[in-house]
PDB file of N, CA and C in Angstrom:
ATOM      1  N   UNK A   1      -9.886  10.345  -5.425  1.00  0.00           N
ATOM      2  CA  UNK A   1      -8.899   9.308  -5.619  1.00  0.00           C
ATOM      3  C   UNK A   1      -8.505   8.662  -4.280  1.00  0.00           C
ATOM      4  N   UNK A   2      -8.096   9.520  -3.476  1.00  0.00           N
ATOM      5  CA  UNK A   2      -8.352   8.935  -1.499  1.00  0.00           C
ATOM      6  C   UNK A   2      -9.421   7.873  -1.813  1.00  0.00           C
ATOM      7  N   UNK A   3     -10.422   8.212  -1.702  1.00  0.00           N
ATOM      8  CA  UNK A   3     -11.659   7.233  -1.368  1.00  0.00           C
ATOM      9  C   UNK A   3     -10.819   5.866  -2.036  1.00  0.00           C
ATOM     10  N   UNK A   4     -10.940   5.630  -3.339  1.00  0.00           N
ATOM     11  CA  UNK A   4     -10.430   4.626  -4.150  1.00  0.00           C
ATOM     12  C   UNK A   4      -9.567   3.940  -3.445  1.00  0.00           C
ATOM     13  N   UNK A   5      -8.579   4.419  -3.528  1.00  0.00           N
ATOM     14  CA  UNK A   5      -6.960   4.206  -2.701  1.00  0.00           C
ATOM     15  C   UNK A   5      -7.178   3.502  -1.240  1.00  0.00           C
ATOM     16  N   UNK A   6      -7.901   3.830  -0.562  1.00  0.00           N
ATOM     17  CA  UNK A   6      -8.696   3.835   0.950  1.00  0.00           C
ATOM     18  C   UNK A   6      -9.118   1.843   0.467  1.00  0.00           C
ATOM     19  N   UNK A   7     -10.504   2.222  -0.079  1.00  0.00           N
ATOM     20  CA  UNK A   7     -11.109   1.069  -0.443  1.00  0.00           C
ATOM     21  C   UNK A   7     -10.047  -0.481  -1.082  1.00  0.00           C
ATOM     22  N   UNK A   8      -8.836  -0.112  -1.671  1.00  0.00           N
ATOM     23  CA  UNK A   8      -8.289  -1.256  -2.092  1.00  0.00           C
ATOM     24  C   UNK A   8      -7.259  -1.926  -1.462  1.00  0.00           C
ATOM     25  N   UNK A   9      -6.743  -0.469  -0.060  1.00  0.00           N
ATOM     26  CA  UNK A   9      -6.323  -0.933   0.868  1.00  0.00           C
ATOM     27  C   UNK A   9      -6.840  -1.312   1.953  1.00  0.00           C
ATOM     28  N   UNK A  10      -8.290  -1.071   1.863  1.00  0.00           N
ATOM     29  CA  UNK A  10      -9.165  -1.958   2.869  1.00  0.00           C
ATOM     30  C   UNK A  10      -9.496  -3.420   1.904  1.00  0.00           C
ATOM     31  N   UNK A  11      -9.265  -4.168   1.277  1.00  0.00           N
ATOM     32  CA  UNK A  11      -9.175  -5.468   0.765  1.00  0.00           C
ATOM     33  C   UNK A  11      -8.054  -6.337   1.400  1.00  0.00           C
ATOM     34  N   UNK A  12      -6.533  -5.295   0.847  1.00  0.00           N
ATOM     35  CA  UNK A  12      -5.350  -6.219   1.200  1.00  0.00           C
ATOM     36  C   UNK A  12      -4.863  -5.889   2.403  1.00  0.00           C
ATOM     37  N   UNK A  13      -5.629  -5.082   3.565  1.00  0.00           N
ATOM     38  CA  UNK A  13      -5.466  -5.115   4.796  1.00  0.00           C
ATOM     39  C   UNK A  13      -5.575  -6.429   5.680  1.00  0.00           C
ATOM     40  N   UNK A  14      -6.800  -7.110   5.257  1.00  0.00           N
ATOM     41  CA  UNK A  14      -6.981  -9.029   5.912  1.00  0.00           C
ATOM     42  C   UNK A  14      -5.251  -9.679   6.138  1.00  0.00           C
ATOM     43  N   UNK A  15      -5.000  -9.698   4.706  1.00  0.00           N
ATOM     44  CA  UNK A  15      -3.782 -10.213   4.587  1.00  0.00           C
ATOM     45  C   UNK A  15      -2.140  -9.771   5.376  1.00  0.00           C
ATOM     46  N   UNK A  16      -2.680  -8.424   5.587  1.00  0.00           N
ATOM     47  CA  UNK A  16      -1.350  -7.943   6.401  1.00  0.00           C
ATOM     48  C   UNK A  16      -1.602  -8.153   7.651  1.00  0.00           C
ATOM     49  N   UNK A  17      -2.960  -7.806   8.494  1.00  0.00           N
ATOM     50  CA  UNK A  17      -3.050  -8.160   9.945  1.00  0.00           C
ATOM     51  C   UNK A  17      -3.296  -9.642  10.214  1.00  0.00           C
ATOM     52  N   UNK A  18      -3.303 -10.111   9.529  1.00  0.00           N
ATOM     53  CA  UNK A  18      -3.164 -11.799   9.759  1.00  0.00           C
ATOM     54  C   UNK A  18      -1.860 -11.795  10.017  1.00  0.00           C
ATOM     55  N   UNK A  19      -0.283 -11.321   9.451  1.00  0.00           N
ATOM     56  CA  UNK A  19       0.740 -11.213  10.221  1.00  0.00           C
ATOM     57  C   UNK A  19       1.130 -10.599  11.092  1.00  0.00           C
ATOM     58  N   UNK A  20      -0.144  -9.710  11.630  1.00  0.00           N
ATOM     59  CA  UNK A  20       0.699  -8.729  12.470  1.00  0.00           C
ATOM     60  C   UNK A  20       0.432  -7.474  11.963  1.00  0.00           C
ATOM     61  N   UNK A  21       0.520  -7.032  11.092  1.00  0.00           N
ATOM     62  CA  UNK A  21       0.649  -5.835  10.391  1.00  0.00           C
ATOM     63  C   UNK A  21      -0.610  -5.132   9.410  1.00  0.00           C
ATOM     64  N   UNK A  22       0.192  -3.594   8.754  1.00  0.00           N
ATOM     65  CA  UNK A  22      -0.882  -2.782   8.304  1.00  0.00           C
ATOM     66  C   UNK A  22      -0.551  -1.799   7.272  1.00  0.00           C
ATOM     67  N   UNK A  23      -1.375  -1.091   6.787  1.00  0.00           N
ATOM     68  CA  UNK A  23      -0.745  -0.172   6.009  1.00  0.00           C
ATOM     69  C   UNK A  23      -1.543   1.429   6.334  1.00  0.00           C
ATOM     70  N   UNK A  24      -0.602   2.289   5.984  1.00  0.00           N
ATOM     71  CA  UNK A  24      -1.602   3.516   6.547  1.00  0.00           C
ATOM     72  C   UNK A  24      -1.473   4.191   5.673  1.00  0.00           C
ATOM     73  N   UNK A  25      -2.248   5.166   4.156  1.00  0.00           N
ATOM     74  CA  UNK A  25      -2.179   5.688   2.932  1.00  0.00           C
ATOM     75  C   UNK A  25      -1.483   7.156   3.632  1.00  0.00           C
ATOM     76  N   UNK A  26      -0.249   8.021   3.316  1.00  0.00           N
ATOM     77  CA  UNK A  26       0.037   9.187   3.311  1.00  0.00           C
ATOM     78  C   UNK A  26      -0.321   9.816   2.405  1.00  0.00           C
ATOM     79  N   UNK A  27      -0.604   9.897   1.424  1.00  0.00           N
ATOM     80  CA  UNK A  27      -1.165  10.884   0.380  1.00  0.00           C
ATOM     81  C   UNK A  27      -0.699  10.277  -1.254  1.00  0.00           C
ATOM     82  N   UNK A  28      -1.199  11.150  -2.005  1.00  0.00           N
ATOM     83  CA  UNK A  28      -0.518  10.878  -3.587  1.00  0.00           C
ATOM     84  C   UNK A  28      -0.246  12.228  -4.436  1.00  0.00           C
ATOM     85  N   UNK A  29       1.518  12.175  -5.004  1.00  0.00           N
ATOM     86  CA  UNK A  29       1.852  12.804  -5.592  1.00  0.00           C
ATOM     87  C   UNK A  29       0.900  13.318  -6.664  1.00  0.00           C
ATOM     88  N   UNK A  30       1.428  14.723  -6.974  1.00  0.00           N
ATOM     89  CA  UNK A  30       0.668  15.276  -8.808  1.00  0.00           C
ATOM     90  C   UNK A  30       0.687  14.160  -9.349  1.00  0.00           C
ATOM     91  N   UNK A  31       2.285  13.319  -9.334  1.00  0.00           N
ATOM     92  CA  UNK A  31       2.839  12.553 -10.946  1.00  0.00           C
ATOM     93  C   UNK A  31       1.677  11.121 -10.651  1.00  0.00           C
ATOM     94  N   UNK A  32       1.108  10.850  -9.779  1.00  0.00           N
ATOM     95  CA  UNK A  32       0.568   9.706  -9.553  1.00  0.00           C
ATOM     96  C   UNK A  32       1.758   8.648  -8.790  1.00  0.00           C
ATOM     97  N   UNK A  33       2.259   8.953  -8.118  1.00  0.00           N
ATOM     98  CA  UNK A  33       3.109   8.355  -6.915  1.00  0.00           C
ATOM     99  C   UNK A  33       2.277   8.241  -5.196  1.00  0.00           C
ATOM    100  N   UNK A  34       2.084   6.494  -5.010  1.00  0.00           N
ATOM    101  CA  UNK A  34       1.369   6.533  -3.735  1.00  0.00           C
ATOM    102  C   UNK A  34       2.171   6.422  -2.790  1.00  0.00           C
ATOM    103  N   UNK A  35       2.207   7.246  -2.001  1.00  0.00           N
ATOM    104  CA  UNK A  35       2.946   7.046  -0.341  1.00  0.00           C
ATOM    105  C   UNK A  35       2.362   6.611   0.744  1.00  0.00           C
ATOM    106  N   UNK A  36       2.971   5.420   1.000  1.00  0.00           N
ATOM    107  CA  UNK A  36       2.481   4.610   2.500  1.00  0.00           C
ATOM    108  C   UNK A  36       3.140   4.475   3.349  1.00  0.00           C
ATOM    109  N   UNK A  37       2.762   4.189   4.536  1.00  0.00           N
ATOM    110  CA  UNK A  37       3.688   3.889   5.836  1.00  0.00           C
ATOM    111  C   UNK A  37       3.257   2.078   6.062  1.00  0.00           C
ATOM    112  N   UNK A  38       3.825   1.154   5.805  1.00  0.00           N
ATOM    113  CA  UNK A  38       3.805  -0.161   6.533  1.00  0.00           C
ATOM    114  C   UNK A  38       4.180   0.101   8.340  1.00  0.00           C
ATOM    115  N   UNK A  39       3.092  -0.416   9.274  1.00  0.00           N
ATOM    116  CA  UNK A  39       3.474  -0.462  10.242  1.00  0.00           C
ATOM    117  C   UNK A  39       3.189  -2.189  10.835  1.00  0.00           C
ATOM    118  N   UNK A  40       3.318  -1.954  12.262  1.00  0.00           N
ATOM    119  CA  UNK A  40       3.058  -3.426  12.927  1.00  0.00           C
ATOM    120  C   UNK A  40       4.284  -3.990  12.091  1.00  0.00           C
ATOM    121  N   UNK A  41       4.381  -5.260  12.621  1.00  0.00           N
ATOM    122  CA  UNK A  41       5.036  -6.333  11.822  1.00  0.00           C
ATOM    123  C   UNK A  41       5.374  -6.256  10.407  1.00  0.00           C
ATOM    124  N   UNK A  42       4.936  -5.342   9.614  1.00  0.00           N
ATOM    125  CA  UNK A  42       5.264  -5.213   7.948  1.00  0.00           C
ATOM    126  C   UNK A  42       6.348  -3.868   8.639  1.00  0.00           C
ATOM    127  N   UNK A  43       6.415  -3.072   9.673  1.00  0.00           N
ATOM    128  CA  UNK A  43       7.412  -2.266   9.278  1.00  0.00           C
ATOM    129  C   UNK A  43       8.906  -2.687   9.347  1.00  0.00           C
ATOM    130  N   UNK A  44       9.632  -3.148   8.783  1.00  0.00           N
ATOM    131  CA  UNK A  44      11.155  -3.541   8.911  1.00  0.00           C
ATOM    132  C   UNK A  44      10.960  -5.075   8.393  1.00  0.00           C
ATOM    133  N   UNK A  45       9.721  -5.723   8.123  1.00  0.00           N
ATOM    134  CA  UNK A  45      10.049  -6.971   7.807  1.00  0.00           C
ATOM    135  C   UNK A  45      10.591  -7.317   6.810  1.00  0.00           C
ATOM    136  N   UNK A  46      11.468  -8.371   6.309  1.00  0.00           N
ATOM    137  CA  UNK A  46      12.485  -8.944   5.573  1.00  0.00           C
ATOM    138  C   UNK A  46      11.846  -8.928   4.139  1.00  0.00           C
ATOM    139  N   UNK A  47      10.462  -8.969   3.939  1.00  0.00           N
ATOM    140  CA  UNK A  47       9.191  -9.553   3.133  1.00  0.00           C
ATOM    141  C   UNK A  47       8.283  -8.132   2.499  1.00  0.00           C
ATOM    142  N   UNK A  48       8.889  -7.183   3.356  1.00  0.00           N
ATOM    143  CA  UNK A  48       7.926  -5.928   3.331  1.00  0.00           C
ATOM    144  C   UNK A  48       8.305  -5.374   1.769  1.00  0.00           C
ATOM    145  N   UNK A  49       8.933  -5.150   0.682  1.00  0.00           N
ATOM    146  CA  UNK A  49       9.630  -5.171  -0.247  1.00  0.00           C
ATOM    147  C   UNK A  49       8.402  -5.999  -1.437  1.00  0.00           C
ATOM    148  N   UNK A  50       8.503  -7.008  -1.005  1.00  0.00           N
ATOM    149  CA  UNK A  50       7.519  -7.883  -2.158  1.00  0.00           C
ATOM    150  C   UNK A  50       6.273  -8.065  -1.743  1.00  0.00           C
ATOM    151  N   UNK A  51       5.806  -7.896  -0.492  1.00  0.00           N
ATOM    152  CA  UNK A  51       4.267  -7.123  -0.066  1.00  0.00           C
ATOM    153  C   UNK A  51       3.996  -5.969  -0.357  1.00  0.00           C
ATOM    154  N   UNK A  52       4.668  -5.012  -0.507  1.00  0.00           N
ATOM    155  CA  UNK A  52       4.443  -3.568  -1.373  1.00  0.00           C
ATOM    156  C   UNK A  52       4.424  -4.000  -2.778  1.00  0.00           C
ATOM    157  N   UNK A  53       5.310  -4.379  -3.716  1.00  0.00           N
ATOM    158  CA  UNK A  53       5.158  -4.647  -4.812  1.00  0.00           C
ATOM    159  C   UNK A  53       4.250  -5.470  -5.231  1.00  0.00           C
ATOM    160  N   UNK A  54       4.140  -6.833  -4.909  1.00  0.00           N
ATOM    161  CA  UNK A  54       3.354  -7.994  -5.347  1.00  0.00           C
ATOM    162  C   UNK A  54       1.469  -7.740  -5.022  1.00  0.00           C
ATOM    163  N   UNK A  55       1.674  -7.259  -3.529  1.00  0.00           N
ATOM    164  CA  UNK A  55       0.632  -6.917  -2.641  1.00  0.00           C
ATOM    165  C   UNK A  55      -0.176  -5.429  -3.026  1.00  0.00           C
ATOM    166  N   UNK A  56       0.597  -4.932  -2.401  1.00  0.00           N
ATOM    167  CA  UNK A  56       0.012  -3.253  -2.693  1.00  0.00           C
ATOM    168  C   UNK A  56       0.285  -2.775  -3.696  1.00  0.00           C
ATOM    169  N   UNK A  57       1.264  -2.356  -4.462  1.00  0.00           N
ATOM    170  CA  UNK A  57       1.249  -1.933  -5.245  1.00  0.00           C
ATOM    171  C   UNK A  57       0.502  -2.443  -6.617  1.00  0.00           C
ATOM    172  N   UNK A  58       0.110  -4.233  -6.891  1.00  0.00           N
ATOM    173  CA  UNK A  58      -0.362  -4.704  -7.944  1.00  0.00           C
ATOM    174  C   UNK A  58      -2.289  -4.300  -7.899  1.00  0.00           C
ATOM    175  N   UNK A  59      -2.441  -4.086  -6.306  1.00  0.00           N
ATOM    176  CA  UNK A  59      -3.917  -4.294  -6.202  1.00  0.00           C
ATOM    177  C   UNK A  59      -4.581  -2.658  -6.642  1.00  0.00           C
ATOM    178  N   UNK A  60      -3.364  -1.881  -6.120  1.00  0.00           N
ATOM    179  CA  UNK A  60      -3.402   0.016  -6.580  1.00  0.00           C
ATOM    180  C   UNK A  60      -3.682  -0.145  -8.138  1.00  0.00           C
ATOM    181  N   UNK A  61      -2.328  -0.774  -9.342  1.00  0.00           N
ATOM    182  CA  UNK A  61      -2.541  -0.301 -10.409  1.00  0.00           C
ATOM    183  C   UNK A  61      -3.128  -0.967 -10.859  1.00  0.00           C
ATOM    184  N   UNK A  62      -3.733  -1.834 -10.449  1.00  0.00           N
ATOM    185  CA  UNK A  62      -4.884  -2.799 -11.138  1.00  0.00           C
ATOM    186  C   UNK A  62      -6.523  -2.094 -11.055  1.00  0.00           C
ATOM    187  N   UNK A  63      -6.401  -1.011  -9.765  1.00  0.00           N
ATOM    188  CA  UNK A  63      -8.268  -0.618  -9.665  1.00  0.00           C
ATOM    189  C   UNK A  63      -7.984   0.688  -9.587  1.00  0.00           C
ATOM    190  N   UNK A  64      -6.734   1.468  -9.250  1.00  0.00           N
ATOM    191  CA  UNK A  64      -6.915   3.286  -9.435  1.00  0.00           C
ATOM    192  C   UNK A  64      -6.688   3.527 -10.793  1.00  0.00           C
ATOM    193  N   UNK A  65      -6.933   4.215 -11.794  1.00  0.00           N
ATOM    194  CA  UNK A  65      -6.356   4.756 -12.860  1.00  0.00           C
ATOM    195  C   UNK A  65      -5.975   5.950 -12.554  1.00  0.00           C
ATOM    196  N   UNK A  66      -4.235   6.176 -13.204  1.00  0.00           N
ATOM    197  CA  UNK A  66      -3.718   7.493 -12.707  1.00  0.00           C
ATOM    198  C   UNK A  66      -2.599   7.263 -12.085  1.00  0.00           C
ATOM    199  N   UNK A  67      -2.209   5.916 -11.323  1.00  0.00           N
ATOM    200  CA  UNK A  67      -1.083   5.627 -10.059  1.00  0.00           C
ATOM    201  C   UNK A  67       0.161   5.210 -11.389  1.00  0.00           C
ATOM    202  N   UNK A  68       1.058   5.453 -10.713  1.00  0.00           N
ATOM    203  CA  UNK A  68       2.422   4.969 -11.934  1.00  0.00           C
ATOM    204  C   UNK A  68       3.040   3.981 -10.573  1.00  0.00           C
ATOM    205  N   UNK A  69       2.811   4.405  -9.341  1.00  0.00           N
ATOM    206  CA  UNK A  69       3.972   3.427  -8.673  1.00  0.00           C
ATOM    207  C   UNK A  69       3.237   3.456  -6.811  1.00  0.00           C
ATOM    208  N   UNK A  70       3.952   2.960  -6.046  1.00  0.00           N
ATOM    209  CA  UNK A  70       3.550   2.994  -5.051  1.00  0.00           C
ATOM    210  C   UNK A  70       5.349   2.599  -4.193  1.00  0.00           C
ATOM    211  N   UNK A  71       4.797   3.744  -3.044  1.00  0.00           N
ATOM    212  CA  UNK A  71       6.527   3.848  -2.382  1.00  0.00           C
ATOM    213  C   UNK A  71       6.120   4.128  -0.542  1.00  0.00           C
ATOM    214  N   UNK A  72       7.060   3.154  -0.373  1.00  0.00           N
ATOM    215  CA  UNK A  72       6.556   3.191   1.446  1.00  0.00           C
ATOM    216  C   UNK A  72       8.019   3.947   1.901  1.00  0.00           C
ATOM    217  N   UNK A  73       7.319   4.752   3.017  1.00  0.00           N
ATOM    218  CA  UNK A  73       7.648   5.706   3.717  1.00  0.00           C
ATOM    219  C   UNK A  73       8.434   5.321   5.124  1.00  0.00           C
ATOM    220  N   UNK A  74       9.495   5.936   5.803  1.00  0.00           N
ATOM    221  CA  UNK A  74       9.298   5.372   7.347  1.00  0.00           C
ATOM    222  C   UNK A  74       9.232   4.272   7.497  1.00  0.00           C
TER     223      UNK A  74
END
């Protein structure tokens, strides 16, 4: 499931270092909960909120089966 997870955040990675920024996968819960760290420019940004949701989190439950949510860390 890593591998997977890996691969769909290597897609919507373009889009974050074009501002500056990145995402780094911490692991995934039993329940299917993904934990990330936004760094660079996505960490503290005003925007980082609806780039996890809209961004990461839509591109996760759209190609992993198994994820219920996705939650940034730090």
């Amino acid at each position: 499931m890593k591998e997977q997870l890996e691969k769909v955040l290597d897609e919507v990675r373009p889009m974050l270092r074009k501002d500056g920024g990145d995402v780094e996968l911490i692991g995934v819960s039993d329940d299917g909960v993904v934990l990330v760290k936004l760094t660079g420019a996505c960490s503290g940004c005003p925007s980082a909120s609806t780039t996890l949701r809209l961004g990461i989190e839509k591109a996760i439950l759209e190609k992993v089966p198994g994820i219920k949510s996705v939650q940034a860390i730090g």
